[in-house]
N, C-alpha and C. Protein backbone atom coordinates (compact mmCIF):
# COMPACT_ATOMS: atom_id res chain seq x y z
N UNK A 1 20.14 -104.37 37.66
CA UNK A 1 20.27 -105.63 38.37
C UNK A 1 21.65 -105.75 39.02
N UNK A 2 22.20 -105.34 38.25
CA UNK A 2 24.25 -105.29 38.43
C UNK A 2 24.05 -104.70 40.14
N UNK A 3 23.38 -103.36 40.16
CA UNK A 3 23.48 -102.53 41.51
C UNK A 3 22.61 -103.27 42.36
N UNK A 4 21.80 -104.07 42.12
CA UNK A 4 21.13 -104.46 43.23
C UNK A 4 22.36 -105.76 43.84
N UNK A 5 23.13 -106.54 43.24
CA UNK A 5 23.84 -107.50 43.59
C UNK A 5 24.92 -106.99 44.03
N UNK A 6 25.56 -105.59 43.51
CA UNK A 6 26.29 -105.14 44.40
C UNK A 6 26.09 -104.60 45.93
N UNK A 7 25.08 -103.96 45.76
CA UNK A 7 24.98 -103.28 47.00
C UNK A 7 24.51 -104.50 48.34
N UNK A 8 23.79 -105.59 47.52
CA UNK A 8 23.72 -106.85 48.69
C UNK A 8 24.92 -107.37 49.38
N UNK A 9 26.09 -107.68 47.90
CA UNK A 9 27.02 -107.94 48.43
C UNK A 9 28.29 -107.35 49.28
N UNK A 10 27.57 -105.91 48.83
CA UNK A 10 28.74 -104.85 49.74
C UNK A 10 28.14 -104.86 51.17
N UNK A 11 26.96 -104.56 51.30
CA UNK A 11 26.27 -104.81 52.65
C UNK A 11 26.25 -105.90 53.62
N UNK A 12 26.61 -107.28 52.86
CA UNK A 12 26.88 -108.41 53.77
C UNK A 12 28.25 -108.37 54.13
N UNK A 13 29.10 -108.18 53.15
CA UNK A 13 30.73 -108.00 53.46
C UNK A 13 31.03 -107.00 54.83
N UNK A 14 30.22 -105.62 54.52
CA UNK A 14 30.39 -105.14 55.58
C UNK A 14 30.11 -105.56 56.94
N UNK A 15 28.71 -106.30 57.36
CA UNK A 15 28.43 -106.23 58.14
C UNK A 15 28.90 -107.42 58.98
N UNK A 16 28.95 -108.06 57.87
CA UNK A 16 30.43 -109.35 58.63
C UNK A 16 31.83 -109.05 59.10
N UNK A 17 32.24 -107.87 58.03
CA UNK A 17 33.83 -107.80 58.83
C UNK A 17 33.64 -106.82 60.14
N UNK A 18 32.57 -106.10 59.93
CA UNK A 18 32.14 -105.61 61.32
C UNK A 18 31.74 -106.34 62.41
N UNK A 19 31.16 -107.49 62.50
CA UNK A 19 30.55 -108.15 63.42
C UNK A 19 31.69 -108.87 63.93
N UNK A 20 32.56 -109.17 63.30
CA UNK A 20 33.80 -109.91 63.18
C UNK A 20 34.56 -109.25 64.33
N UNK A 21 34.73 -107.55 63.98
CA UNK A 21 35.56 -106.97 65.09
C UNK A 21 35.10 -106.34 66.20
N UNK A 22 33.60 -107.17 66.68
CA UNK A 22 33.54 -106.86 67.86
C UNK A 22 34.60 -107.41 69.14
N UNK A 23 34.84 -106.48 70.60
CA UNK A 23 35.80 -106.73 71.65
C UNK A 23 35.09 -108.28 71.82
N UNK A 24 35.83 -108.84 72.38
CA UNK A 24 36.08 -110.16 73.21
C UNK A 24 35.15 -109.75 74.10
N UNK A 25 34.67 -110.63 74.83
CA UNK A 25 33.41 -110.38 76.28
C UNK A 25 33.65 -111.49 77.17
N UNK A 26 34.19 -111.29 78.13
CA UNK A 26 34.47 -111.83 79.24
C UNK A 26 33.73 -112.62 80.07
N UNK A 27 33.52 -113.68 80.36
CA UNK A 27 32.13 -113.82 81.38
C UNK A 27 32.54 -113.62 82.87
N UNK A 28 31.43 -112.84 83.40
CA UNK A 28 31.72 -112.79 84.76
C UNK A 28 32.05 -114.00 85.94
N UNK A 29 32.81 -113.64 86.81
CA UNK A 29 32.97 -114.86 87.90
C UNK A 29 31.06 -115.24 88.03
N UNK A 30 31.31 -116.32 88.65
CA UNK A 30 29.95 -117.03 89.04
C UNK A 30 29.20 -116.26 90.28
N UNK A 31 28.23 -116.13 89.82
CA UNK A 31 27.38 -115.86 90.99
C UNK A 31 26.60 -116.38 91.89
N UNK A 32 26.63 -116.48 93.05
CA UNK A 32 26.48 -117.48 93.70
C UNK A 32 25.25 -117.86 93.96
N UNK A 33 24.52 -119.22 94.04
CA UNK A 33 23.21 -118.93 94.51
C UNK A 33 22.36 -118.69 95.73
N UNK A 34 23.39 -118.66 96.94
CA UNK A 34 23.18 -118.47 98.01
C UNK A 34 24.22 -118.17 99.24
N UNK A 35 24.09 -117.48 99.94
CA UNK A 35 25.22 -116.78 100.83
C UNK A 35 25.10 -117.16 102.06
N UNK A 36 25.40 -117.59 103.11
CA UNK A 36 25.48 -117.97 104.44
C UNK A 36 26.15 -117.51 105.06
N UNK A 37 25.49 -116.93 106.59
CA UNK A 37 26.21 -116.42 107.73
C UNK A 37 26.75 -117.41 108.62
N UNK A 38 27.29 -117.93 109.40
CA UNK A 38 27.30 -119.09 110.51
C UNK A 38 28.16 -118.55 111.57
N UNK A 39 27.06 -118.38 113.14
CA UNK A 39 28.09 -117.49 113.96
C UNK A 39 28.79 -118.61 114.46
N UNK A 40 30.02 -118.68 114.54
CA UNK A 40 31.19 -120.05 115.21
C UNK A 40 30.82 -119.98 116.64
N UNK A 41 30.37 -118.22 117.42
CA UNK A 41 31.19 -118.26 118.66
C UNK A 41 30.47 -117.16 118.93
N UNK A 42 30.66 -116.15 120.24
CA UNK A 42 30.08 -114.93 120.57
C UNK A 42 30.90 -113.84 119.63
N UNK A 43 32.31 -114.14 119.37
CA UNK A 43 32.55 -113.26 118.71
C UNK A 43 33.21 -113.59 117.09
N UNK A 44 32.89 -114.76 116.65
CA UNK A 44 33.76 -115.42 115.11
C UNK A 44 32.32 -115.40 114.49
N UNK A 45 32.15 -115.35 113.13
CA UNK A 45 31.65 -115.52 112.55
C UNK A 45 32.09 -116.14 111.07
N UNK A 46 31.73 -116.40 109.86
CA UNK A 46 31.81 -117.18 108.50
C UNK A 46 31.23 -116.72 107.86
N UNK A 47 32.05 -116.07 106.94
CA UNK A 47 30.85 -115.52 105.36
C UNK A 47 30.82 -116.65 104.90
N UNK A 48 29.80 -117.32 104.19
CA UNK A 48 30.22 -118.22 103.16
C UNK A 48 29.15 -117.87 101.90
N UNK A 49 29.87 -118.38 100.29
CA UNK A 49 29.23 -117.87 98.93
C UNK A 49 28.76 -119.71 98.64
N UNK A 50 27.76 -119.98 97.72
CA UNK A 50 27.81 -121.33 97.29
C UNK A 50 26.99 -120.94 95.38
N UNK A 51 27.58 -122.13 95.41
CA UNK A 51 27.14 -122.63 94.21
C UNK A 51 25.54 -122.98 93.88
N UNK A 52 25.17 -122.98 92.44
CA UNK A 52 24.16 -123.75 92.37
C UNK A 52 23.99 -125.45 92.82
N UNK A 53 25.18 -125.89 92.58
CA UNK A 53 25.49 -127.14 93.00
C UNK A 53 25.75 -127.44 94.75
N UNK A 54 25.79 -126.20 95.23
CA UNK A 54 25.52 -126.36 97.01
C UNK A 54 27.56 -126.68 97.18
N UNK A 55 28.24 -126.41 96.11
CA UNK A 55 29.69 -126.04 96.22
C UNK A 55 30.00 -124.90 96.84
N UNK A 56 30.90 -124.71 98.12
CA UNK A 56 31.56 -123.97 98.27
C UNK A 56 32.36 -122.90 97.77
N UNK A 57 31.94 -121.76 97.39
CA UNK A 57 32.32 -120.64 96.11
C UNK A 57 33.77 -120.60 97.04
N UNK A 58 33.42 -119.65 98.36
CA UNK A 58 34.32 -118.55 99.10
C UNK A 58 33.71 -118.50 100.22
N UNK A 59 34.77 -118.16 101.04
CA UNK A 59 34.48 -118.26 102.57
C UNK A 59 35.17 -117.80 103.51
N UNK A 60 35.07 -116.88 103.91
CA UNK A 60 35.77 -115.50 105.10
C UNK A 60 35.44 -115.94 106.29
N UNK A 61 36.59 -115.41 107.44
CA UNK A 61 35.93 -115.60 108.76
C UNK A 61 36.51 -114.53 109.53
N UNK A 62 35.42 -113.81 110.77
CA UNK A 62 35.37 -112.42 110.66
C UNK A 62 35.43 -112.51 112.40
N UNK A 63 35.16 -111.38 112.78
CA UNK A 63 35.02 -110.95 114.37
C UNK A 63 33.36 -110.14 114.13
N UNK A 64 33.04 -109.98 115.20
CA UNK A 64 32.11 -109.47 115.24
C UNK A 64 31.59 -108.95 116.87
N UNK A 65 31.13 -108.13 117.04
CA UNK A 65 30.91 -107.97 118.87
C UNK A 65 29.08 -108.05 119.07
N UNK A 66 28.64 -107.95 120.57
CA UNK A 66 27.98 -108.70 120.90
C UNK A 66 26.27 -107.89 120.55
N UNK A 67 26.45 -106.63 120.37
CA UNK A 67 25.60 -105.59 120.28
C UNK A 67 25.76 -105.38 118.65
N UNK A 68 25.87 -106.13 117.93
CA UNK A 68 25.96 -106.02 116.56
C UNK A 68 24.70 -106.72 115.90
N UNK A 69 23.63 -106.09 115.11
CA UNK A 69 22.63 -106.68 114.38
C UNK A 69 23.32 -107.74 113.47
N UNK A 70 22.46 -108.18 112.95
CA UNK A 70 22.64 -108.97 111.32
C UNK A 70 22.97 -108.33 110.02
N UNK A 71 22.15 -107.41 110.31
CA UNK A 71 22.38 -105.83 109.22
C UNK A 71 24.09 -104.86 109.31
N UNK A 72 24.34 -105.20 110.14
CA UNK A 72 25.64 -104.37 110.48
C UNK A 72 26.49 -105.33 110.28
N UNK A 73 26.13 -106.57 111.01
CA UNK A 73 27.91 -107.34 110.42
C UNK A 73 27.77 -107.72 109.00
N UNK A 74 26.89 -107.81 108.37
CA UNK A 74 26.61 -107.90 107.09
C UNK A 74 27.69 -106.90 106.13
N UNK A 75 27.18 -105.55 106.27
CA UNK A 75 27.72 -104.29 105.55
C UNK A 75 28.91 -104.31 106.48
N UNK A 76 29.77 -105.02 107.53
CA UNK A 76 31.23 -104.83 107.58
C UNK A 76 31.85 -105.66 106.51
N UNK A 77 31.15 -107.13 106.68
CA UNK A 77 32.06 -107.31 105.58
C UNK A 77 31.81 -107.88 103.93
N UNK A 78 30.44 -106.94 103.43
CA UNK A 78 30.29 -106.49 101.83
C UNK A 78 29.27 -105.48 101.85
N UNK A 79 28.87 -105.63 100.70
CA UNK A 79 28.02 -104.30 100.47
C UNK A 79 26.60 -104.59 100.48
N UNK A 80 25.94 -104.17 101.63
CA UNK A 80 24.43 -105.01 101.44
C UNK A 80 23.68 -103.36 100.69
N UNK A 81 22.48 -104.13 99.94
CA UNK A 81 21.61 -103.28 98.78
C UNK A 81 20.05 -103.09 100.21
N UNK A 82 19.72 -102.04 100.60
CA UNK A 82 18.02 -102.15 100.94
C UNK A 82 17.51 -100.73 99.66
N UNK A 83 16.20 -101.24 100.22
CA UNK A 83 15.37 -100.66 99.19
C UNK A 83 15.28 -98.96 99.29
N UNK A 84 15.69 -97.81 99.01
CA UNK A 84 15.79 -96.52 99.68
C UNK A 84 14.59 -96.28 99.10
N UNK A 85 13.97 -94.72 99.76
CA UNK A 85 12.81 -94.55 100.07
C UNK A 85 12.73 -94.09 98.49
N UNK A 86 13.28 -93.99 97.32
CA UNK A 86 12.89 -93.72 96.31
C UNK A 86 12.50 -95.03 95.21
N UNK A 87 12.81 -96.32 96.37
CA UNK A 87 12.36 -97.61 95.28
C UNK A 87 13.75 -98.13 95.09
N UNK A 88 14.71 -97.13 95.02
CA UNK A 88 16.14 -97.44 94.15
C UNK A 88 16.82 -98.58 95.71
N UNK A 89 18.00 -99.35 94.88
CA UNK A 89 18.95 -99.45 95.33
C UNK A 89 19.57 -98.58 96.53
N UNK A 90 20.09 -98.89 97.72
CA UNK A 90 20.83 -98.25 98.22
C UNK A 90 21.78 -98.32 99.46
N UNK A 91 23.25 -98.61 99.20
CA UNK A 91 23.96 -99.12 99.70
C UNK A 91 24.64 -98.80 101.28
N UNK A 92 23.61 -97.84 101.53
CA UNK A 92 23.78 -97.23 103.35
C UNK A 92 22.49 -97.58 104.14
N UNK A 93 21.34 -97.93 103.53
CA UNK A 93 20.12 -98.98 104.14
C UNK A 93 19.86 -97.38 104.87
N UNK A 94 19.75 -96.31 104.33
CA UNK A 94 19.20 -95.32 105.41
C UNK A 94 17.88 -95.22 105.70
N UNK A 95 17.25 -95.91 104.63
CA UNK A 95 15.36 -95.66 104.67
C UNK A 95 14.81 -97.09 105.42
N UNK A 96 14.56 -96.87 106.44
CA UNK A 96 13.98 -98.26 106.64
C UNK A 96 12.15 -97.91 107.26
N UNK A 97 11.88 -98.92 106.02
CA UNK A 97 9.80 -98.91 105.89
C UNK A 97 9.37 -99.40 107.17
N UNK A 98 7.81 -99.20 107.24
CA UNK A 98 7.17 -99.70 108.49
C UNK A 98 7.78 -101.16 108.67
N UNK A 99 7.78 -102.00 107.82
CA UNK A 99 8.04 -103.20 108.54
C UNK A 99 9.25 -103.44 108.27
N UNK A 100 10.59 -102.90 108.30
CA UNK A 100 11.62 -102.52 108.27
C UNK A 100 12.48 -102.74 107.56
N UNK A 101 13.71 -103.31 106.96
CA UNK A 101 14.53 -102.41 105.70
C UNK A 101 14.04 -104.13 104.50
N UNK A 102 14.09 -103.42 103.54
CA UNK A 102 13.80 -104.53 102.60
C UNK A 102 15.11 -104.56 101.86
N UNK A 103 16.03 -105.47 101.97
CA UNK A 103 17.04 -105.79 101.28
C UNK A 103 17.06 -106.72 99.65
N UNK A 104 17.53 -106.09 99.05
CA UNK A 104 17.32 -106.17 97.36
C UNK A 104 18.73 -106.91 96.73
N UNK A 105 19.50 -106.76 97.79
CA UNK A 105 20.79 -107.19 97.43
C UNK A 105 21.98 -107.18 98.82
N UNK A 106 23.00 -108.37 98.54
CA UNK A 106 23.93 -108.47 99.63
C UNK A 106 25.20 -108.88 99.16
N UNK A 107 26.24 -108.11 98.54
CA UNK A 107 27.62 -108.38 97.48
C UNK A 107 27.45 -108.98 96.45
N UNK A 108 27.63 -110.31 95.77
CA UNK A 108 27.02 -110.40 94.53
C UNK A 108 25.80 -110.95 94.48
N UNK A 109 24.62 -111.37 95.01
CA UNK A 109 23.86 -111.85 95.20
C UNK A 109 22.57 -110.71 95.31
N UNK A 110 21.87 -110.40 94.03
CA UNK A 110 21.71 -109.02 93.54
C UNK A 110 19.95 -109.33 93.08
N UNK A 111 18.70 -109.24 93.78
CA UNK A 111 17.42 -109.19 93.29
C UNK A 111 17.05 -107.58 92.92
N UNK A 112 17.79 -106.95 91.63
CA UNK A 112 17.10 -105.79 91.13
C UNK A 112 16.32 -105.71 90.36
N UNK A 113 16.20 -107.30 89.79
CA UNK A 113 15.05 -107.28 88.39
C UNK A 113 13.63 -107.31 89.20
N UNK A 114 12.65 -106.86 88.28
CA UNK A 114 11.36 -107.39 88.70
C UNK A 114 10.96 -108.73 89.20
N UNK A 115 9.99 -108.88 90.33
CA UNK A 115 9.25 -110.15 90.77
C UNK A 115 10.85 -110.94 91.56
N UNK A 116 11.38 -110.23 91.94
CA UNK A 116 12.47 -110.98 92.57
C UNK A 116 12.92 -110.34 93.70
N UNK A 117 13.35 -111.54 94.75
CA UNK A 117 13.39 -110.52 96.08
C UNK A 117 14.50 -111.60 97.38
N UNK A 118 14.89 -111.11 98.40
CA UNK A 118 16.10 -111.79 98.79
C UNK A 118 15.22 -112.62 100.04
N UNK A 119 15.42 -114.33 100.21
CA UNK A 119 15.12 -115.01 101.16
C UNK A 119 15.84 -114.76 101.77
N UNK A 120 15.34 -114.89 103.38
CA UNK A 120 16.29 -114.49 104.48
C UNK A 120 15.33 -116.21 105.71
N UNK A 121 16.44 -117.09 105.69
CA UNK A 121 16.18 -117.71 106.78
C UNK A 121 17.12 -118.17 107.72
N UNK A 122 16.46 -118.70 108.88
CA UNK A 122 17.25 -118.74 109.88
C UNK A 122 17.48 -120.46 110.52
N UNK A 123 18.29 -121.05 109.94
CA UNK A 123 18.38 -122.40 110.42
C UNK A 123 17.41 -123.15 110.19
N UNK A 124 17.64 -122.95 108.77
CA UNK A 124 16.84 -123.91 107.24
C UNK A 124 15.54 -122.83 107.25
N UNK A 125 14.69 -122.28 107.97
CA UNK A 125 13.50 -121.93 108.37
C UNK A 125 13.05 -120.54 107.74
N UNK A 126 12.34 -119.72 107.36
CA UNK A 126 11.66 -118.65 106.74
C UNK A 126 12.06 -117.48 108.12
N UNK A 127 12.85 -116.97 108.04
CA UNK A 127 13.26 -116.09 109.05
C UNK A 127 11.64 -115.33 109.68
N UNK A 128 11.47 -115.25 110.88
CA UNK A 128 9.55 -114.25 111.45
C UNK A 128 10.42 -112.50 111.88
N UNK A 129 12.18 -112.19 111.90
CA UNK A 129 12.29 -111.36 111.95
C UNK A 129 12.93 -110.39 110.46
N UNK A 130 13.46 -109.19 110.90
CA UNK A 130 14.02 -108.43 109.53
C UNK A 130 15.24 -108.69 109.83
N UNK A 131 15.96 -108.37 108.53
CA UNK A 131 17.83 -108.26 108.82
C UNK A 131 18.06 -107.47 110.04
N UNK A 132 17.42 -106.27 110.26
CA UNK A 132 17.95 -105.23 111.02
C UNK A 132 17.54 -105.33 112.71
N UNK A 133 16.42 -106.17 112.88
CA UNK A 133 15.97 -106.82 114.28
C UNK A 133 16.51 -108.09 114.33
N UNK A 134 17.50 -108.89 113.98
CA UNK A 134 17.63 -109.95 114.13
C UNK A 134 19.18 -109.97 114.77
N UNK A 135 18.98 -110.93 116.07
CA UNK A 135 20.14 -111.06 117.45
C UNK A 135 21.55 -112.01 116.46
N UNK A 136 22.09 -111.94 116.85
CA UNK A 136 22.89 -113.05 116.50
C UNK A 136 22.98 -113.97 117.65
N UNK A 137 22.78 -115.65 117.35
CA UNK A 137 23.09 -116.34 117.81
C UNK A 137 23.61 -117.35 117.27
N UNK A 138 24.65 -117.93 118.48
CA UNK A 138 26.33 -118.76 118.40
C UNK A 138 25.25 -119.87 117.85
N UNK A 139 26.11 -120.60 116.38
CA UNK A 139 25.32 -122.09 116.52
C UNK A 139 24.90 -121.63 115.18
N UNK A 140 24.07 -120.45 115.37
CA UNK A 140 23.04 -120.09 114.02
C UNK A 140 23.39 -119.90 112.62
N UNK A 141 22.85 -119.91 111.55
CA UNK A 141 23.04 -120.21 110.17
C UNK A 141 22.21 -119.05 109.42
N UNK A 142 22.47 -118.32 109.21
CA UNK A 142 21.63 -117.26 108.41
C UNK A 142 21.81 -117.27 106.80
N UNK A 143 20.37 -117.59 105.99
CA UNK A 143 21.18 -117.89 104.69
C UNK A 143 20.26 -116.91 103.92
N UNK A 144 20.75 -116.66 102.74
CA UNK A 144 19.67 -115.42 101.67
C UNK A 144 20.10 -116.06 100.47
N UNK A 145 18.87 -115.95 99.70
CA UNK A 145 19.10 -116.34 98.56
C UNK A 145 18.18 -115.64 97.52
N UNK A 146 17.74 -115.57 96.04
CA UNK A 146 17.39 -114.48 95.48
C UNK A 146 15.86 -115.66 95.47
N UNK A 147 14.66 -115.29 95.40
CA UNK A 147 13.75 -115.92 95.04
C UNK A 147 12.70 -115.34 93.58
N UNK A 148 11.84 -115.74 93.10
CA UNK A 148 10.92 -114.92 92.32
C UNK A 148 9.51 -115.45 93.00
N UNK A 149 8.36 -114.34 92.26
CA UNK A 149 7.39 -113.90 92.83
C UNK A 149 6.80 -114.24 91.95
């Protein structure tokens, strides 16, 4: 009986002063729930990050020229995710499908889990083109956000 109360009590001791010295864990900055383009001008544009609360995370303002997709000023200034022809992630958008590149992710704003996938609209509205066919126009509001399925 003696060994059974020891070995309980050696086993809880341990596994407490162990649990005890796990590292510290950091939480990551916030992730935003939605990202917005807004072209100012023919050639200014506005990153902007927001909150769940529709707060202003962060907000860049860029150049851009006139023969530039949506897809390109995008990846100048972060890292946009499309879907590569193996399913995976992939941060040069080289595979683009019949109905053209399916974007999975755009800097922190990241749909890699299952049943989840990136809204793309255009001045409040369900965008009818892709990132990679779509003009820029002065005025316009391009926003993505992660949705589920």
């Amino acid at each position: 009986m003696k060994r059974i109360v020891l070995g309980t009590m050696l086993f809880f001791g341990l596994f407490f002063a162990l649990w005890g010295c796990q590292e510290a864990t950091t939480l990551p900055p916030e992730t935003p729930a939605y990202l917005q383009l807004v072209i100012v001008d023919s050639t200014t544009a506005r990153y902007e990050e927001y909150d769940s609360s529709d707060e202003l995370i962060s907000t860049d303002t860029f150049t851009y020229t006139d023969d530039d997709s949506l897809l390109e000023v995008l990846q100048t200034i972060t890292t946009v995710y499309c879907q590569g022809s193996d399913g995976n992630p992939d941060d040069t958008c080289s595979f683009q499908g019949t109905y053209g590149y399916y974007v999975v992710g755009i800097g922190p704003l990241r749909a890699f889990a299952d049943n989840q996938f990136i809204s793309f609209y255009i001045n409040g509205d369900f965008a009818m083109t892709g990132i990679g066919d779509t003009e820029l126009t002065v005025g316009a509001t391009y926003k993505f956000s992660v949705d589920t399925f």
